[in-house]
C-alpha atoms as a PDB file:
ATOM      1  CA  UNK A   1     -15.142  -4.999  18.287  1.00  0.00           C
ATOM      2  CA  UNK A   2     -13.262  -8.188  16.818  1.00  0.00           C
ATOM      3  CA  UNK A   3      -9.485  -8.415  17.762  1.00  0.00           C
ATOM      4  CA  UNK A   4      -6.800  -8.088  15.570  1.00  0.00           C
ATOM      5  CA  UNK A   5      -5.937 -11.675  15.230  1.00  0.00           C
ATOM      6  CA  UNK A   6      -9.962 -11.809  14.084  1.00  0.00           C
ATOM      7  CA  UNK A   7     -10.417  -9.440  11.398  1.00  0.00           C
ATOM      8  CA  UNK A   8      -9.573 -10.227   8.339  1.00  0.00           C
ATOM      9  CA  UNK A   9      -7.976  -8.154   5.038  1.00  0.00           C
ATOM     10  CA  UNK A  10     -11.088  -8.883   3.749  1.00  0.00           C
ATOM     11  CA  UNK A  11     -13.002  -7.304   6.433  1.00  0.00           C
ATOM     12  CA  UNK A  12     -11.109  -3.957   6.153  1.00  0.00           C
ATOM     13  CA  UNK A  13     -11.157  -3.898   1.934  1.00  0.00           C
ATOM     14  CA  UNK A  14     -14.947  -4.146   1.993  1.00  0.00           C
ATOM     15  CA  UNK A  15     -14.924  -0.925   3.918  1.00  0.00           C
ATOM     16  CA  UNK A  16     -12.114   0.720   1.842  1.00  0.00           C
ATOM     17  CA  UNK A  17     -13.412   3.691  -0.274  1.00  0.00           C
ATOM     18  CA  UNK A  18     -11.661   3.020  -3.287  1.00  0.00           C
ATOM     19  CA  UNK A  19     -10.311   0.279  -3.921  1.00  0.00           C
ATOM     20  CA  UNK A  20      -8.332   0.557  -7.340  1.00  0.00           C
ATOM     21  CA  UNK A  21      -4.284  -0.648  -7.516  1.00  0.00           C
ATOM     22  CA  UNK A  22      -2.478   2.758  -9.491  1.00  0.00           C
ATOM     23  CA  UNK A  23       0.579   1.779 -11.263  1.00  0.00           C
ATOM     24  CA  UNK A  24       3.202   3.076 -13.114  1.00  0.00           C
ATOM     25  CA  UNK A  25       5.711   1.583 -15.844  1.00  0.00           C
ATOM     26  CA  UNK A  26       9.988   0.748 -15.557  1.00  0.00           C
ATOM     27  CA  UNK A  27      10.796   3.279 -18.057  1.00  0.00           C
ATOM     28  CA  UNK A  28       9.041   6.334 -16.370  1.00  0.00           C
ATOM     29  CA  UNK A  29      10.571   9.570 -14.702  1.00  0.00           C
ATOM     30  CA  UNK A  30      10.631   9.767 -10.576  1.00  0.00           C
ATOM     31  CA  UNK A  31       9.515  12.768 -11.565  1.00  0.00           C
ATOM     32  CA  UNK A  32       6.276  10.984 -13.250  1.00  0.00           C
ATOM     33  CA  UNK A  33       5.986   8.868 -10.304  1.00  0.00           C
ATOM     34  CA  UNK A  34       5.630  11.715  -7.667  1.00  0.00           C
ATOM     35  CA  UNK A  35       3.451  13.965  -9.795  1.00  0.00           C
ATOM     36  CA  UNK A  36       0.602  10.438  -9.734  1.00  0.00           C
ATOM     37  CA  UNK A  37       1.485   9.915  -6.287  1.00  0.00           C
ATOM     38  CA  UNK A  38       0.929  13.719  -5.455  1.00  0.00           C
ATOM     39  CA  UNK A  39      -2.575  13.418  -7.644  1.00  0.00           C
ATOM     40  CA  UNK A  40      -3.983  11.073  -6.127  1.00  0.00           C
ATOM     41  CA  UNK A  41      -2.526  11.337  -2.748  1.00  0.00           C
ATOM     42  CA  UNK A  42      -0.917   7.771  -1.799  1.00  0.00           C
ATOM     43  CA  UNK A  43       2.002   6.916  -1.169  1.00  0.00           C
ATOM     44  CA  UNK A  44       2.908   3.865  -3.406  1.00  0.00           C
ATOM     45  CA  UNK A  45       2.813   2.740  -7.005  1.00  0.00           C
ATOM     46  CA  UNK A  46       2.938  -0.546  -8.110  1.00  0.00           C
ATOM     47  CA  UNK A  47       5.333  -1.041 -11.110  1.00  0.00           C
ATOM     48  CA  UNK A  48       4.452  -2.933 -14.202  1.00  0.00           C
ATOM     49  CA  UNK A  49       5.812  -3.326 -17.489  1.00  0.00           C
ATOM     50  CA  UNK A  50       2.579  -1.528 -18.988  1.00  0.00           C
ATOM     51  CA  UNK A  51      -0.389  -0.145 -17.909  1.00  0.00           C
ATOM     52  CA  UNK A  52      -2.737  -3.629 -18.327  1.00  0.00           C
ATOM     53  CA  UNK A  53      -3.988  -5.109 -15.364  1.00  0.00           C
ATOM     54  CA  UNK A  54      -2.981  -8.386 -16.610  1.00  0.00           C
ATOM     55  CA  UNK A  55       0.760  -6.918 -17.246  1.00  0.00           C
ATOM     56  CA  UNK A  56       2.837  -8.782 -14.370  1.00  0.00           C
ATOM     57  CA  UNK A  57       4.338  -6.761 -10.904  1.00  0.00           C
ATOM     58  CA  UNK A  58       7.683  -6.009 -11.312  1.00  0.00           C
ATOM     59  CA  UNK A  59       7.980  -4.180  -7.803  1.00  0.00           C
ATOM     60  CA  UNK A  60       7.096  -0.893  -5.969  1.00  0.00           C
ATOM     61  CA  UNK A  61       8.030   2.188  -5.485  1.00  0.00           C
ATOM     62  CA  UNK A  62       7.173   4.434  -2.477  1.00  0.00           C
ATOM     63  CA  UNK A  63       7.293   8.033  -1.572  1.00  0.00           C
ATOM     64  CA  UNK A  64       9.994   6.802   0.956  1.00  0.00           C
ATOM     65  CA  UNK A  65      11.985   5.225  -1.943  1.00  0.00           C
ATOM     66  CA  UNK A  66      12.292   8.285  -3.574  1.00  0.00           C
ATOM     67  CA  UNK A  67      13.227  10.114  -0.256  1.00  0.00           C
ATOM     68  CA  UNK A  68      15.881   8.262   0.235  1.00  0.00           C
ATOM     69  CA  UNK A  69      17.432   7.093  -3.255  1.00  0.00           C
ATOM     70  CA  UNK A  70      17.129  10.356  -4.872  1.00  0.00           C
ATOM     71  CA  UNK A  71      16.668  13.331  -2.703  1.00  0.00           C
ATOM     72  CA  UNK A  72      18.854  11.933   0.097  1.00  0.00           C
ATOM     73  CA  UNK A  73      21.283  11.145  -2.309  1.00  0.00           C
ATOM     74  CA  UNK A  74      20.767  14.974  -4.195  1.00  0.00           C
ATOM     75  CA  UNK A  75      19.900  12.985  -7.412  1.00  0.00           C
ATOM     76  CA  UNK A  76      18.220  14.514 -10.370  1.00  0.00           C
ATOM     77  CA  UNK A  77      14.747  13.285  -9.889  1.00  0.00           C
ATOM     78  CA  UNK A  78      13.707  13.853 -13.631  1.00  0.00           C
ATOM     79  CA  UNK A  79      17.264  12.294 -15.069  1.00  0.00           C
ATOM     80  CA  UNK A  80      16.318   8.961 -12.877  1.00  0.00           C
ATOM     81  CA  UNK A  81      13.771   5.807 -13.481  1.00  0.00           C
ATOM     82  CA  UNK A  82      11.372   4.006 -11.751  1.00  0.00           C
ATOM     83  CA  UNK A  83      13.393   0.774 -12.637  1.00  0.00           C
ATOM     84  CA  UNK A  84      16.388   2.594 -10.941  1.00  0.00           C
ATOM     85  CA  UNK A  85      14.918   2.740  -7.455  1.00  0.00           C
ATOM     86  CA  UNK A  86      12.075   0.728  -6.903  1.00  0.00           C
ATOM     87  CA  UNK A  87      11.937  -2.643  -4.292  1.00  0.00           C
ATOM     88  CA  UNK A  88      11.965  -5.611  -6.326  1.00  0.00           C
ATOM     89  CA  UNK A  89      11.478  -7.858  -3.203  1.00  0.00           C
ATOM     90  CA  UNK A  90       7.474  -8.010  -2.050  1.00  0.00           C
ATOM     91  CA  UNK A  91       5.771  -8.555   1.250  1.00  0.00           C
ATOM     92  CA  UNK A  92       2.528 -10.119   0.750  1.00  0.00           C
ATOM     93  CA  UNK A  93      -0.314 -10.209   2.181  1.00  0.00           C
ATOM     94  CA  UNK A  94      -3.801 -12.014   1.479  1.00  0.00           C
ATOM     95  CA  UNK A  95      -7.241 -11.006   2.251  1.00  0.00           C
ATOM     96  CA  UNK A  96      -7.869 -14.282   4.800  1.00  0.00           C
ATOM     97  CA  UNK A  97      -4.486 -12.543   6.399  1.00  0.00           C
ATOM     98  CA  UNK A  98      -5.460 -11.080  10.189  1.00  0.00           C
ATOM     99  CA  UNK A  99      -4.744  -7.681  11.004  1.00  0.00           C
ATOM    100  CA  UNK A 100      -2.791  -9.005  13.319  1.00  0.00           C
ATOM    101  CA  UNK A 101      -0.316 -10.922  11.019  1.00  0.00           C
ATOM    102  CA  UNK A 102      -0.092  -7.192   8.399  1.00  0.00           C
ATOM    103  CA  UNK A 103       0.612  -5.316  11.314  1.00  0.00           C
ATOM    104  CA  UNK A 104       3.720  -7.488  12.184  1.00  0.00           C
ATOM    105  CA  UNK A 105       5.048  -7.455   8.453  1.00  0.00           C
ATOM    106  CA  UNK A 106       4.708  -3.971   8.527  1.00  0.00           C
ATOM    107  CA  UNK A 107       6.860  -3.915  11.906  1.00  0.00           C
ATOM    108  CA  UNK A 108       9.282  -6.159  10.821  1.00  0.00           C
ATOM    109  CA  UNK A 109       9.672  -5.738   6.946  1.00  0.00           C
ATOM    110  CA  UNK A 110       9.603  -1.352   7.713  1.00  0.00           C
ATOM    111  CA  UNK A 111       7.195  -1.018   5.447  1.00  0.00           C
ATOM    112  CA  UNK A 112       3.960   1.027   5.075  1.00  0.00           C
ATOM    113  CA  UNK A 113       2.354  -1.241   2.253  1.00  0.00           C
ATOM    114  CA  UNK A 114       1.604  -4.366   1.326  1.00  0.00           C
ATOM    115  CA  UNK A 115       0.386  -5.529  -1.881  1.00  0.00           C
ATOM    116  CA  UNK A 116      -2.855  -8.212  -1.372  1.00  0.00           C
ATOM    117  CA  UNK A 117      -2.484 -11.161  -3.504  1.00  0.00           C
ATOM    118  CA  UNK A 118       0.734 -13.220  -4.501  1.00  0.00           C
ATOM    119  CA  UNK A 119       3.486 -13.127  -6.982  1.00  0.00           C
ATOM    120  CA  UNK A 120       1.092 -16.469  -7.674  1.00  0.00           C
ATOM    121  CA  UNK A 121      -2.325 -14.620  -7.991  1.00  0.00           C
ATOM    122  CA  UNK A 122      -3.638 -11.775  -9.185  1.00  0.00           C
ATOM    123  CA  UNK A 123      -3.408  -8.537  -7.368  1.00  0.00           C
ATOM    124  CA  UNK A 124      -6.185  -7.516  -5.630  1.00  0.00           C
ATOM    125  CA  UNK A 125      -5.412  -4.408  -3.720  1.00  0.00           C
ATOM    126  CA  UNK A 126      -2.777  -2.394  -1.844  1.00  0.00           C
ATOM    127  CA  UNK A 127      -3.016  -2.403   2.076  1.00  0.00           C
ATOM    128  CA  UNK A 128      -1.217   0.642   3.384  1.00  0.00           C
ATOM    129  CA  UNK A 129      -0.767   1.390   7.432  1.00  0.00           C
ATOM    130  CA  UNK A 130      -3.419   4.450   6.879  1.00  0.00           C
ATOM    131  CA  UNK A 131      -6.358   2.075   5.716  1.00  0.00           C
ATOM    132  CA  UNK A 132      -5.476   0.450   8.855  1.00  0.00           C
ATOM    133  CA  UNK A 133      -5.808   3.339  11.259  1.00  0.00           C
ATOM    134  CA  UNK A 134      -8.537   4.739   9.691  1.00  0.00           C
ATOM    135  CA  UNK A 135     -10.582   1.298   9.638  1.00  0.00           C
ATOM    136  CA  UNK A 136      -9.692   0.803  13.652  1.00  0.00           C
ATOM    137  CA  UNK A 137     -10.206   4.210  14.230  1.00  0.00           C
ATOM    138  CA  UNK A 138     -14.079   4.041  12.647  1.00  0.00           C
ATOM    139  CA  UNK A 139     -14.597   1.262  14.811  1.00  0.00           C
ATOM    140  CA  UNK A 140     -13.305   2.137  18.070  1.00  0.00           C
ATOM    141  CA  UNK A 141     -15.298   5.103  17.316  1.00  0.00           C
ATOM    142  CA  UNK A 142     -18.210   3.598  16.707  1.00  0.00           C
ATOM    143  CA  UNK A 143     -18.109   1.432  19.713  1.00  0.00           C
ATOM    144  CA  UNK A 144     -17.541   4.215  21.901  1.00  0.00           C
ATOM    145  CA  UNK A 145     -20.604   5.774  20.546  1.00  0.00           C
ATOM    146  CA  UNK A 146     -22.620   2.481  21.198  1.00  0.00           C
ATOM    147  CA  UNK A 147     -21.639   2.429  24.692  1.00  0.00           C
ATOM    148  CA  UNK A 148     -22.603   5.833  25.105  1.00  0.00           C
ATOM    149  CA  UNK A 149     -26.241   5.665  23.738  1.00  0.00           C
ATOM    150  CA  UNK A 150     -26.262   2.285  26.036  1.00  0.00           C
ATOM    151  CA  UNK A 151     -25.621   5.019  29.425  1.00  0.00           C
END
């Protein structure tokens, strides 16, 4: 198995189930924003100013946003916007980025996600800390079982 400092983003999005970017607009309820994040169980949106793919990121928001700027704060989750609460400041990453390197955003930025692409490029997916573990977890587990059949 490659170390972290060897694979690649791209390496780990190839593998990725699904690989489409859900996002939400400004103007929308936190209520709206759970409800899609509940759907389709993740745990960030990307905010745009509409639904187009070509429609520019204005930020994120994250189940952890809405922990604590709304419920932490015992504010009315359906009387509240997107706009009101989501991060405006991005950590990048970009699929020639090492596991290694996302990792150590994630570390020091506290952050689950990061967006793949550039406030410069298009956006090409959303990395979260899950994708991770499940990608190192398939293949520790399938070198395990190589060394195994090897005994």
């Amino acid at each position: 198995m490659p170390s972290l400092s060897e694979l690649k983003v791209s390496d780990l999005l190839k593998n990725k189930p699904t690989r489409i970017v859900l996002s939400i607009e400004p103007h929308r309820t936190i209520v709206d924003a759970s409800r899609l994040m509940k759907e389709k169980n993740i745990g960030l949106l990307i905010v745009r100013k509409d639904q187009t793919k070509d429609s520019p990121v204005l930020g994120v928001i994250s189940e952890r946003d809405i922990v604590r700027r709304i419920v932490a704060e015992q504010k009315a989750p359906d009387d509240c916007l997107v706009e009101s609460i989501m991060t405006t400041k991005l950590i990048y990453t970009s699929v020639n980025e090492s596991m290694e390197d996302c990792l150590m955003k994630m570390k020091d930025y506290h952050c689950r996600h990061l967006p793949v692409g550039s406030p410069e490029n298009p956006l090409v997916d959303v990395l979260s800390d899950r994708d991770i573990m499940t990608y190192l977890t398939g293949a520790f587990l399938d070198n395990s079982a190589s060394i195994f059949t090897k005994l």
